[in-house]
Protein backbone atom coordinates (compact mmCIF):
# COMPACT_ATOMS: atom_id res chain seq x y z
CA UNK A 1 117.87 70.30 97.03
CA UNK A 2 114.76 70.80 95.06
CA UNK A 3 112.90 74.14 95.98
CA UNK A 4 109.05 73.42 96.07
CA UNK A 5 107.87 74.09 99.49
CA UNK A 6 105.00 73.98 101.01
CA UNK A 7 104.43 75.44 105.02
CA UNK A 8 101.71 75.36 107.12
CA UNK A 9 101.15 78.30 109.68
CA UNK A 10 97.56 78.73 110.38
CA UNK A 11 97.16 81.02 113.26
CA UNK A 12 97.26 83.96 114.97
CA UNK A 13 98.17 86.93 113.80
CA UNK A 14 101.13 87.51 115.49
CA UNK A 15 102.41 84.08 114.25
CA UNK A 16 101.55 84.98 110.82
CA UNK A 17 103.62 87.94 111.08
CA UNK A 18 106.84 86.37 112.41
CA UNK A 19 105.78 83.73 109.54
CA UNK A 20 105.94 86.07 106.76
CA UNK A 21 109.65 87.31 107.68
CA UNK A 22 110.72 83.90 107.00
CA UNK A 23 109.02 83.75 104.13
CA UNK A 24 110.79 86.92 103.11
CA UNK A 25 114.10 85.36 103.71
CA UNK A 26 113.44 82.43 101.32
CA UNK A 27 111.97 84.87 98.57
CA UNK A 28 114.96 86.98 98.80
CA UNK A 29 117.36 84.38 99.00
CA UNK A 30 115.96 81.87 96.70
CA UNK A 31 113.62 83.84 94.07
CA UNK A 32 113.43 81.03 92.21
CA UNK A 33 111.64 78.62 95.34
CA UNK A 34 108.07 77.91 94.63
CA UNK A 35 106.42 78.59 97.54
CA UNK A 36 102.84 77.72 99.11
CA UNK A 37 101.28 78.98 102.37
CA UNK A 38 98.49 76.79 104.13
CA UNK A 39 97.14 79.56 106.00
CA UNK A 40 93.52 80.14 108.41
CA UNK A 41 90.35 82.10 106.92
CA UNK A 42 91.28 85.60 109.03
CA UNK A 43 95.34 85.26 108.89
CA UNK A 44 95.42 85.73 105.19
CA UNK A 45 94.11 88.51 104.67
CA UNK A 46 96.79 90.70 106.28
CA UNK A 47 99.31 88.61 104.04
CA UNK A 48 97.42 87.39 101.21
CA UNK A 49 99.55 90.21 99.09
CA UNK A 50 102.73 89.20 99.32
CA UNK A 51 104.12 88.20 95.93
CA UNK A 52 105.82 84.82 95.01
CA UNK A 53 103.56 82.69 97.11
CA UNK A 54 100.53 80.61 96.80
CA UNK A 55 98.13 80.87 99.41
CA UNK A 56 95.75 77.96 100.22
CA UNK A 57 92.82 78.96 102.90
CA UNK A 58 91.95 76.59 105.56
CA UNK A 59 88.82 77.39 107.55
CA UNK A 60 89.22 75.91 110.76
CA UNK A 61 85.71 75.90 111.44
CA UNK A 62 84.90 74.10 108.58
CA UNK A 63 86.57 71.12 110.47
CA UNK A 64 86.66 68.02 108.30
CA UNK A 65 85.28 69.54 105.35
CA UNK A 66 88.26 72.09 105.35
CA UNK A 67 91.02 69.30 105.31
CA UNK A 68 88.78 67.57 102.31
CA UNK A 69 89.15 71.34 100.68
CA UNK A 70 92.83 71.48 101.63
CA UNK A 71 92.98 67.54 99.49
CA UNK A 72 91.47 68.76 96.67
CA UNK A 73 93.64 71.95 96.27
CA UNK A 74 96.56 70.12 96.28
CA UNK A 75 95.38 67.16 94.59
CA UNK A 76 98.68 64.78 93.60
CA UNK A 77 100.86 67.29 93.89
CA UNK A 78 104.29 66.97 95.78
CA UNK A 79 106.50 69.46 97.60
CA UNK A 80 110.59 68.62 98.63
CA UNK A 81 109.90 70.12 101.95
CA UNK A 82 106.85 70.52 104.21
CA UNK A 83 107.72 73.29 106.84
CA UNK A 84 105.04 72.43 109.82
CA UNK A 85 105.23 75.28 111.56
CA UNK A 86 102.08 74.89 113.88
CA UNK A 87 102.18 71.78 116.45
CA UNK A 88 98.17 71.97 116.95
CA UNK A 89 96.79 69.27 116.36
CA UNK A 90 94.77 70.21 113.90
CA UNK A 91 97.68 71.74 111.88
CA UNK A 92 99.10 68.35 112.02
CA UNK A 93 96.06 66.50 110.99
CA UNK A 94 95.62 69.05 108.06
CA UNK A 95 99.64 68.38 107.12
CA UNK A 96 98.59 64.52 107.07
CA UNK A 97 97.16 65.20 103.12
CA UNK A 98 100.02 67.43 102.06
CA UNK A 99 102.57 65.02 100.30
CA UNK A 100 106.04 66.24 100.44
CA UNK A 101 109.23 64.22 100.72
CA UNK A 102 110.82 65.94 103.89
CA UNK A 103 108.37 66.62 106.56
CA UNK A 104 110.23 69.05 108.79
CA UNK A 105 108.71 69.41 112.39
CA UNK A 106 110.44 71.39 115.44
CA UNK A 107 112.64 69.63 118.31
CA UNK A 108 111.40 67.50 121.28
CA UNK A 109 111.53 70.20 123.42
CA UNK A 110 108.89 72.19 121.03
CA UNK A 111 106.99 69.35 120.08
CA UNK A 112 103.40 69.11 121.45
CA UNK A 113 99.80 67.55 120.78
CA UNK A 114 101.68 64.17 118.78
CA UNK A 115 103.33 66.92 116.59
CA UNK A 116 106.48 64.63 115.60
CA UNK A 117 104.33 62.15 114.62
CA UNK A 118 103.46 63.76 111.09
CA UNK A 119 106.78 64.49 110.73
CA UNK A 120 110.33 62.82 109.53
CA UNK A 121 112.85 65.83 110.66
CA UNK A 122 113.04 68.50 112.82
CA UNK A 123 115.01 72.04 113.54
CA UNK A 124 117.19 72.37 115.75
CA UNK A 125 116.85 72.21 119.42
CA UNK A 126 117.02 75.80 120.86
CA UNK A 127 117.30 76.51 124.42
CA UNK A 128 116.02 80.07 124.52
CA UNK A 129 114.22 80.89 121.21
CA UNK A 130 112.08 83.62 120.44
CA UNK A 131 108.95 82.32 118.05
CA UNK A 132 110.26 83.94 115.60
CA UNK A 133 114.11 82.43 115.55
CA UNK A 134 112.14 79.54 116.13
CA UNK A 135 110.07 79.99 112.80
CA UNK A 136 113.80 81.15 111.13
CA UNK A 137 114.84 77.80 112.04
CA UNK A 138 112.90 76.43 109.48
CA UNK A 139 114.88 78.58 106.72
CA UNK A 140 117.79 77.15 108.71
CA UNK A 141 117.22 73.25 108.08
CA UNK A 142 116.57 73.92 104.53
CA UNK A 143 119.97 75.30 103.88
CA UNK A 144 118.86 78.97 102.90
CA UNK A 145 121.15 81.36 103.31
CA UNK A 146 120.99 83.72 106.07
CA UNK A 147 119.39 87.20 105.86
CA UNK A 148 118.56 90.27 107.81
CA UNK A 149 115.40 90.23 109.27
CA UNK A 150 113.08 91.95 107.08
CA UNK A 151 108.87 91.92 106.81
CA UNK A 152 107.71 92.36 103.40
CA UNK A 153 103.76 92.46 104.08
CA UNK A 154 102.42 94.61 101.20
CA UNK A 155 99.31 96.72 101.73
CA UNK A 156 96.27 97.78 99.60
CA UNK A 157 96.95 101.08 97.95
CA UNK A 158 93.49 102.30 99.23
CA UNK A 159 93.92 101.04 103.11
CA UNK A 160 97.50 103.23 103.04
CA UNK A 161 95.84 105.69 101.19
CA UNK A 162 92.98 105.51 103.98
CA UNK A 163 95.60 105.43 106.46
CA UNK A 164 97.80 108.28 104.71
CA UNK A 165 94.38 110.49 105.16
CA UNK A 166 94.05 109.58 109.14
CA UNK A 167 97.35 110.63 109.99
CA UNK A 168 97.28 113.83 108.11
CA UNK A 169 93.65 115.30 110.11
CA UNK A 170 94.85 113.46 113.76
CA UNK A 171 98.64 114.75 113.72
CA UNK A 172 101.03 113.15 116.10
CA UNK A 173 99.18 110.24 117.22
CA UNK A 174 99.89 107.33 119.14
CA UNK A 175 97.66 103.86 118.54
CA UNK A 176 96.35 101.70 121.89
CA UNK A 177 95.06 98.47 121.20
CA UNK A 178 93.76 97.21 124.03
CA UNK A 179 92.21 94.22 123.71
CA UNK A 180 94.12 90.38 123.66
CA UNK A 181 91.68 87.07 122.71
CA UNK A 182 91.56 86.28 126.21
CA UNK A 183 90.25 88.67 128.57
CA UNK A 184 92.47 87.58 131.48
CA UNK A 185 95.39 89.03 128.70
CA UNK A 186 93.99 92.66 129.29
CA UNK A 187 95.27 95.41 131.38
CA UNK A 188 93.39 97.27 133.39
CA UNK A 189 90.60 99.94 132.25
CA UNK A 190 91.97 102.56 134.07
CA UNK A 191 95.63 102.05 133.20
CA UNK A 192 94.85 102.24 129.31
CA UNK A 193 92.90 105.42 130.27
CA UNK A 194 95.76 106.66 132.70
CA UNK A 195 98.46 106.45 129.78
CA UNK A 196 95.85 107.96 126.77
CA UNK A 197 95.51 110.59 129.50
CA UNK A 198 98.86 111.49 129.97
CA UNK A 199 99.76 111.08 126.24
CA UNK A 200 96.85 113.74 125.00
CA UNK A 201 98.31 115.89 128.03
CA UNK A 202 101.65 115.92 125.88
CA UNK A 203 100.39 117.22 122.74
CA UNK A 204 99.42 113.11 121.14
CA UNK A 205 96.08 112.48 119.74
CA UNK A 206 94.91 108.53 120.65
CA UNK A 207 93.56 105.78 118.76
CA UNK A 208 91.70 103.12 120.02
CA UNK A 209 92.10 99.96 117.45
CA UNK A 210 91.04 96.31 117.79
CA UNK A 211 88.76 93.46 115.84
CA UNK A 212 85.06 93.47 115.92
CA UNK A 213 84.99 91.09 119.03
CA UNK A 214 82.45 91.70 121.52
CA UNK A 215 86.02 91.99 124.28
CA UNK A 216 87.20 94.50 122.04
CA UNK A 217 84.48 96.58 121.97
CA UNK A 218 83.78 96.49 125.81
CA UNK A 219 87.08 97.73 126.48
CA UNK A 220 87.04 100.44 124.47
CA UNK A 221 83.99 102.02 125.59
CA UNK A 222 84.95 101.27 129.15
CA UNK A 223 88.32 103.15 128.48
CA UNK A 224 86.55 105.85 126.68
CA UNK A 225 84.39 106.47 129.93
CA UNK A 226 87.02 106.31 132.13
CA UNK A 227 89.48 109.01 130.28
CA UNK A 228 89.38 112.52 131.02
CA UNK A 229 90.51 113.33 126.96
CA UNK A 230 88.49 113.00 124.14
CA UNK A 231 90.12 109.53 122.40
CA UNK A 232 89.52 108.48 118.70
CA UNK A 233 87.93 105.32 118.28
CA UNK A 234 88.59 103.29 115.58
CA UNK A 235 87.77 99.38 117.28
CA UNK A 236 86.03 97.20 114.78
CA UNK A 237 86.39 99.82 112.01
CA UNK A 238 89.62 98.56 109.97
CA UNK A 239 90.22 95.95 107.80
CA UNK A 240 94.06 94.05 108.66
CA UNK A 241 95.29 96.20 105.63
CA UNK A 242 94.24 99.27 107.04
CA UNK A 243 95.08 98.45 110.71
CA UNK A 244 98.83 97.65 109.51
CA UNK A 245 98.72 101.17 107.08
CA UNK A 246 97.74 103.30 110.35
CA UNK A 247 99.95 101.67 112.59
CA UNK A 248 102.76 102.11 110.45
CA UNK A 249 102.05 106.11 110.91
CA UNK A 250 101.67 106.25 114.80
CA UNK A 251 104.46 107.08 117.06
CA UNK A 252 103.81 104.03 119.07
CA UNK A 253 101.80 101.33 119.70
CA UNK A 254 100.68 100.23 123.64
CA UNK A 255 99.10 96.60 123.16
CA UNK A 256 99.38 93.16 125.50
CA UNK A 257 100.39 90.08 124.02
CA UNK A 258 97.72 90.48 120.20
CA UNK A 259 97.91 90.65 116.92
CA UNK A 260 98.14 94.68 116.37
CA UNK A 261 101.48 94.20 118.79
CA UNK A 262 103.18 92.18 116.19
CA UNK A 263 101.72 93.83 113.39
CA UNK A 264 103.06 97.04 114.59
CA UNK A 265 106.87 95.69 115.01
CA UNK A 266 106.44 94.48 111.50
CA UNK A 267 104.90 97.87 110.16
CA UNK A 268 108.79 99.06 111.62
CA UNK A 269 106.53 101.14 114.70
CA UNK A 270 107.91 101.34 118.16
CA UNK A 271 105.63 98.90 120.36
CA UNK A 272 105.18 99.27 124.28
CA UNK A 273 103.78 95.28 125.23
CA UNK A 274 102.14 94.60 128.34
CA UNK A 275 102.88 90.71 129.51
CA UNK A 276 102.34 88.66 132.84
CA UNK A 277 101.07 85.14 131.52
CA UNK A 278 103.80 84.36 128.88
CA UNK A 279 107.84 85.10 128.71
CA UNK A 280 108.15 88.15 126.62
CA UNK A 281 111.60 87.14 125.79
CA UNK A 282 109.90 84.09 123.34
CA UNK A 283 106.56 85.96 122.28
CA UNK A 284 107.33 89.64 122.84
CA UNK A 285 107.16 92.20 119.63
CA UNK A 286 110.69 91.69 117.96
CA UNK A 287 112.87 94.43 117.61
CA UNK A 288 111.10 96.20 120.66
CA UNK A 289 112.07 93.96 123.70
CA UNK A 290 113.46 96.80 125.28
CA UNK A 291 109.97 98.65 125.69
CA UNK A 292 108.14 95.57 127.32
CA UNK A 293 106.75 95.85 130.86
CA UNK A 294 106.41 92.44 132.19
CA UNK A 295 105.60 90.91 135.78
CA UNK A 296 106.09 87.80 134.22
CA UNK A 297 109.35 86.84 135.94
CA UNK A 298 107.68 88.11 139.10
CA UNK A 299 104.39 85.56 138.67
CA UNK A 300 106.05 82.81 137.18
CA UNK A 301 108.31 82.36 140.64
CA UNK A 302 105.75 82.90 142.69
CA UNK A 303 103.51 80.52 141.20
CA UNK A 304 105.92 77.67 140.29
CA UNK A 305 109.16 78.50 143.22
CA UNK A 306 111.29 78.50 140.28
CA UNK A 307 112.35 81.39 137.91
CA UNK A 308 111.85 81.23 134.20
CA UNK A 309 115.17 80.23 133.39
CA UNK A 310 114.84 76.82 135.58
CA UNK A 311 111.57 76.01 134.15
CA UNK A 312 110.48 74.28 130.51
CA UNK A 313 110.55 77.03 127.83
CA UNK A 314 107.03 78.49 127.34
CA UNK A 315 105.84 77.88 130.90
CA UNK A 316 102.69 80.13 130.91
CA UNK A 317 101.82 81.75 134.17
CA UNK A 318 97.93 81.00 135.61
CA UNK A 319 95.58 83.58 136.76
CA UNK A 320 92.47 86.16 135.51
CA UNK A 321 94.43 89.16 137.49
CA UNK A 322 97.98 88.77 136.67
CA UNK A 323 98.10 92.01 134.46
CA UNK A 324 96.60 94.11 136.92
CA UNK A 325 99.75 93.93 138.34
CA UNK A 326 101.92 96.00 136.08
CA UNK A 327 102.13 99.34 137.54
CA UNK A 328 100.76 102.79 135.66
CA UNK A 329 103.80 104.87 136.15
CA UNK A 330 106.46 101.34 134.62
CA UNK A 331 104.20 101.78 131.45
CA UNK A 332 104.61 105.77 131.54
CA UNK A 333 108.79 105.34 131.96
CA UNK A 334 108.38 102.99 128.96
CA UNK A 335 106.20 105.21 126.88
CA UNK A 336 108.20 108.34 127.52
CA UNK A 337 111.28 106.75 126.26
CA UNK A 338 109.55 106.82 122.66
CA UNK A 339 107.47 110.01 122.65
């Protein structure tokens, strides 16, 4: 088995994250792979550290141009495995210029947008997979050995620094990022204000962190309006690096289903996730399944007469007010268990 691989992951952030502890895995247990990422504009710069690994930028909203760029940086050469890790489509037309003798894809059951198409193998069919067992299936077909699950994302020395500085003035602080890509994703103004409430009461300073999004900002200043206690707002202020370095010193981290969720599971920080559209048990922060409040069970059955267990893996639940029904005090219970 030759040991030149090339993967494709593109997007989101929280993808990119469960990406990067497989790519651990194969650095640890095969140093000598040589390994290149095909990875979107934003992604790679929270990973774009991480030693032993190549990194070739695709801007997505350079459309055709970007898979032309993708051609040329690759040129003739060819890989023993392609791990295509993304089944959007264009992830798959992008892979369609990559030359590589295997061309591993997931199952039928995973398979979407003509995904298996571009492909000439695929992982193993799972019945219950979390994305990121999913992504370690990958590792799997290849034959590498199996590993603990570890993130190896390093940081900038000044954004830790940065970070290092932050925790020392705030003290005991705990990090809320609000704010999912979809607004329908969001919890409720005055629960996020509720909770920062509560946790100032109890001797925590809060952080406000998201992206420079117009959504992100909105929600910020609404919760800062709508909370009693002075919060610390730090929304559209941080790089990835230093997001990562300042959740990695906070207590916890209350966040729906977006990127500073998964970040913070990887940075090793206790994560409180807020889900009603998707199953928590596939995209949910790893390692903190046991802090998630979710009325996704609850939806799901009500919208489709079947629970999730009967239904196709990844059924989404439909609806701009879904979150708005997770209750104030099942977030508290869940909070309180860390703090």
């Amino acid at each position: 088995m030759g040991k030149k691989i090339c993967l494709v992951r593109l997007s989101a952030i929280g993808d990119v994250c469960h990406a990067a502890a497989m790519v651990t895995r194969i650095r640890q247990q095969w140093p000598d792979a040589e390994l290149t990422w095909v990875i979107g504009k934003i992604e790679y710069q929270l990973v774009r550290l991480i030693p032993q690994v190549r990194f070739v930028v695709f801007d997505k909203t350079e459309k055709k141009q970007a898979v032309k760029k993708l051609q040329n940086a690759l040129g003739d050469e060819h890989f023993d495995a392609l791990l295509m890790m993304q089944v959007a489509l264009r992830a798959n037309l992008a892979a369609r210029v990559i030359r590589a003798k295997r061309r591993i894809g997931f199952d039928w059951d995973r398979s979407k947008e003509l995904h298996w198409l571009f492909t000439n193998e695929r992982i193993a069919a799972r019945k219950h997979a979390h994305v990121i067992e999913g992504f370690m299936d990958f590792a799997d077909k290849l034959g590498v050995p199996p590993a603990p699950l570890v993130w190896d994302i390093p940081l900038e020395d000044s954004a830790r620094h940065w970070a290092k500085q932050q925790a020392a003035s705030l003290g005991p602080f705990v990090v809320i990022s609000p704010a999912a890509s979809k607004a329908a994703r969001n919890w409720s103004v005055t629960g996020y204000a509720d909770i920062a409430h509560r946790l100032v009461n109890k001797g925590y300073q809060v952080v406000l962190c998201g992206g420079p999004g117009k959504l992100d900002r909105e929600l910020a200043d609404a919760i800062k309006q709508q909370c009693a206690a002075p919060l610390h707002d730090r929304v559209g202020q941080t790089s990835l690096h230093q997001m990562a370095a300042l959740l990695s010193h906070a207590k916890l981290v209350v966040a729906p289903d977006t990127g500073p969720a998964h970040i913070g599971a990887a940075m090793g920080t206790p994560v409180v996730g807020l889900y009603a559209h998707s199953n928590p048990r596939r995209t949910g922060p790893v390692n903190n399944l046991q802090y998630v409040v979710s009325v996704y069970d609850t939806m799901i059955t009500r919208q489709k007469g079947k629970s999730w267990e009967s239904l196709p893996w990844g059924t989404r639940a439909k609806g701009d007010d879904l979150m708005q029904h997770i209750n104030v005090d099942d977030v508290w219970e869940k909070v309180r268990q860390v703090v």
